[in-house]
Protein backbone atom coordinates (compact mmCIF):
# COMPACT_ATOMS: atom_id res chain seq x y z
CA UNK A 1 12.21 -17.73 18.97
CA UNK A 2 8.83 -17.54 20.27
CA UNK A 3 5.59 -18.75 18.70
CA UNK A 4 2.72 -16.21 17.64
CA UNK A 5 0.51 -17.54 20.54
CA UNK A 6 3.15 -16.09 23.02
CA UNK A 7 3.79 -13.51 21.24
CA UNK A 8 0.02 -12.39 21.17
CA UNK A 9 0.01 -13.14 24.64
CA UNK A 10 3.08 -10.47 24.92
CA UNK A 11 2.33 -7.35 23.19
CA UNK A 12 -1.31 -7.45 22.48
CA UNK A 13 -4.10 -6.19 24.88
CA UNK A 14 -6.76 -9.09 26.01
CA UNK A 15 -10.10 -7.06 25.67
CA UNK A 16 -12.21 -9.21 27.23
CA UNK A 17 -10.61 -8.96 30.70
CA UNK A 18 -12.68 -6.30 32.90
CA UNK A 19 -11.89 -4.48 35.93
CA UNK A 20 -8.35 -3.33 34.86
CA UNK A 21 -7.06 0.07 34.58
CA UNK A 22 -6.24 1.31 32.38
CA UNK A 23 -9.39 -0.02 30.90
CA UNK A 24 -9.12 -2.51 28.13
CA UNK A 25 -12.25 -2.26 26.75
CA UNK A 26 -13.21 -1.87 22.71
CA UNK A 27 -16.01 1.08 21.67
CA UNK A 28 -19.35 -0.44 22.24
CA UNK A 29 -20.65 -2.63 19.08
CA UNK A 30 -16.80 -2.79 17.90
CA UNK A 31 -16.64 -5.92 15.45
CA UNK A 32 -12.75 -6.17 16.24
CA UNK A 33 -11.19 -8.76 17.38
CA UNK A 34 -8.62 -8.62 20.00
CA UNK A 35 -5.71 -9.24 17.58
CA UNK A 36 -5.37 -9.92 13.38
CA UNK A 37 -3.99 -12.99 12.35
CA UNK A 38 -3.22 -13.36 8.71
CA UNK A 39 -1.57 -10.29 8.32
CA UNK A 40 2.13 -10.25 6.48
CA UNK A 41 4.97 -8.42 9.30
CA UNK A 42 8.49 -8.23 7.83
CA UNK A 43 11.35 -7.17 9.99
CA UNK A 44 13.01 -3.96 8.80
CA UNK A 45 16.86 -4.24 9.50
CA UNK A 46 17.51 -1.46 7.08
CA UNK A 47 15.69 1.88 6.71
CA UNK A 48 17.10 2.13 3.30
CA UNK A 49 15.20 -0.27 1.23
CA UNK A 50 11.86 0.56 3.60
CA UNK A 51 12.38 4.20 2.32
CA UNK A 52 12.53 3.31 -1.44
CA UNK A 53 9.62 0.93 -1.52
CA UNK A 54 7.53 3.68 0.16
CA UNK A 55 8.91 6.32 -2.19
CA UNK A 56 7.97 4.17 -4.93
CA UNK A 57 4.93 3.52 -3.58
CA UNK A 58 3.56 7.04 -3.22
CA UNK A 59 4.98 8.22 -6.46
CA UNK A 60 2.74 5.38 -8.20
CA UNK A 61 -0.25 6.78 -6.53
CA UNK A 62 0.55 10.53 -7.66
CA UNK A 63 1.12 9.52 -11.18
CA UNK A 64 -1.95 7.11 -11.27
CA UNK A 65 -4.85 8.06 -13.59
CA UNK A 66 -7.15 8.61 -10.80
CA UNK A 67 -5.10 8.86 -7.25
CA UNK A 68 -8.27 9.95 -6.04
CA UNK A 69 -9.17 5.70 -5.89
CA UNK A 70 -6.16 5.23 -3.89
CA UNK A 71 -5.29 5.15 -0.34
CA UNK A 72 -2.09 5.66 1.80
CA UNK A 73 -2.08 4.65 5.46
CA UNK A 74 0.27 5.72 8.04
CA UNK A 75 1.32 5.17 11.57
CA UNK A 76 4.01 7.08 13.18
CA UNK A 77 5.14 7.17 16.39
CA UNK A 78 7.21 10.44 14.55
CA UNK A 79 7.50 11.51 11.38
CA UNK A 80 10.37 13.46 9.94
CA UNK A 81 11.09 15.39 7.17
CA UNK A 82 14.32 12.67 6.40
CA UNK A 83 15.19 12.45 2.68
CA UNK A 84 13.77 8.99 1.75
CA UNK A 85 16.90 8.34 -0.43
CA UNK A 86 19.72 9.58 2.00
CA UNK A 87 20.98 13.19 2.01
CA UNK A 88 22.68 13.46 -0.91
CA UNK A 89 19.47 12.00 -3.44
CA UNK A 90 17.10 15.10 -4.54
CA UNK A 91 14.32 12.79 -4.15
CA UNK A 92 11.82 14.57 -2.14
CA UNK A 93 11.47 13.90 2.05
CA UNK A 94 8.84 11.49 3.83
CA UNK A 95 6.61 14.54 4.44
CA UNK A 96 6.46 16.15 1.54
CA UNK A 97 6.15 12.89 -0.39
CA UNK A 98 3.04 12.33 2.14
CA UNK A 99 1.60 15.73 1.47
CA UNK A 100 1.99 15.30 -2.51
CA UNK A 101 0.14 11.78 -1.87
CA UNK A 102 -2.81 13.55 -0.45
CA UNK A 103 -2.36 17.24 -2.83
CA UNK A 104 -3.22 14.39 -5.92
CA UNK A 105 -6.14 13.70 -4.42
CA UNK A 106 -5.29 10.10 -3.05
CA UNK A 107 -7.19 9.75 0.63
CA UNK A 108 -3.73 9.63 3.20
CA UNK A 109 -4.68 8.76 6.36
CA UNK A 110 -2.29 9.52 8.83
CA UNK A 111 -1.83 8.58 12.37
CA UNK A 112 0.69 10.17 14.69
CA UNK A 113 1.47 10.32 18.66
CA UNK A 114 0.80 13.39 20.09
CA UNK A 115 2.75 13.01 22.94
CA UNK A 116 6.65 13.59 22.24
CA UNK A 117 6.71 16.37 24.75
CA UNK A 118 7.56 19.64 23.66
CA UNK A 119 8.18 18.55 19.77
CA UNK A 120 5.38 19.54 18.17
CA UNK A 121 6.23 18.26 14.73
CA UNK A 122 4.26 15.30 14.30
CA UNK A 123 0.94 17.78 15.39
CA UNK A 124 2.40 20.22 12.94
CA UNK A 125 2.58 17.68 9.92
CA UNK A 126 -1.05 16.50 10.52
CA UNK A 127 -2.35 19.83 10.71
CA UNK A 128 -0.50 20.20 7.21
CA UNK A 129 -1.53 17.02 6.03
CA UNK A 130 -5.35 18.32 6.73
CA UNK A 131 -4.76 21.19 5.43
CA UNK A 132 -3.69 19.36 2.40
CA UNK A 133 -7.07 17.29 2.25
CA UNK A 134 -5.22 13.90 4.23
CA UNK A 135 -6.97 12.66 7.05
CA UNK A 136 -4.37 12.74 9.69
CA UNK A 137 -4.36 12.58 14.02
CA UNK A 138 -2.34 13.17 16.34
């Protein structure tokens, strides 16, 4: 197994290296470094349990006395309207969960990829999400 120095050295962008292209540069006064340490990754070999805890999650936020103090991030490469408890649950799907997050008045910021072609769901979401008063990009 590698160590997190490799690792680091693997799948993170130095941004202190110049002359590259694409350039690997951070916004001008940026206080970030080039990597976190500290932070708390757990592998995911199930969807299933992933899918409760964020179901759970987002329900305690709606049913809070004040979402409007809470915050839900979000980074998707895609996000689909998959039943967070399997097909046959009635619990509602990731995006409408999402869009109930931010309809409670909970800030849900939400950050897609734009560039999956001609699907145009992930756009379509965020634009919902907005509409919704999230904060969401694509």
């Amino acid at each position: 197994m590698p160590g997190l120095e490799q690792l680091k050295a693997k799948w993170f962008i130095d941004v202190s290296r110049t002359g590259q292209f694409p350039p690997q540069t951070r916004h001008p006064g940026a206080r970030l470094h080039p990597w976190t340490d500290g932070n708390l990754v757990e592998p995911v070999l199930d969807g299933a349990p992933l899918m409760a805890e964020f179901l759970q999650r987002a329900e305690a936020i709606i049913n809070a006395p004040d979402p409007s103090q809470h915050e839900l991030w979000l980074a998707q490469w895609k996000l689909q309207p998959v039943k967070l408890l399997g097909e046959t649950n009635p619990a509602p799907d990731a995006e409408t969960t999402l869009l109930n997050v931010a309809k409670a008045g909970a800030r849900v910021y939400f950050l897609g990829s734009g560039h999956t072609g001609q699907d145009r769901s992930t756009r379509t979401f965020a634009q919902k999400l907005l509409a919704a008063g999230g904060l969401g990009a694509s």
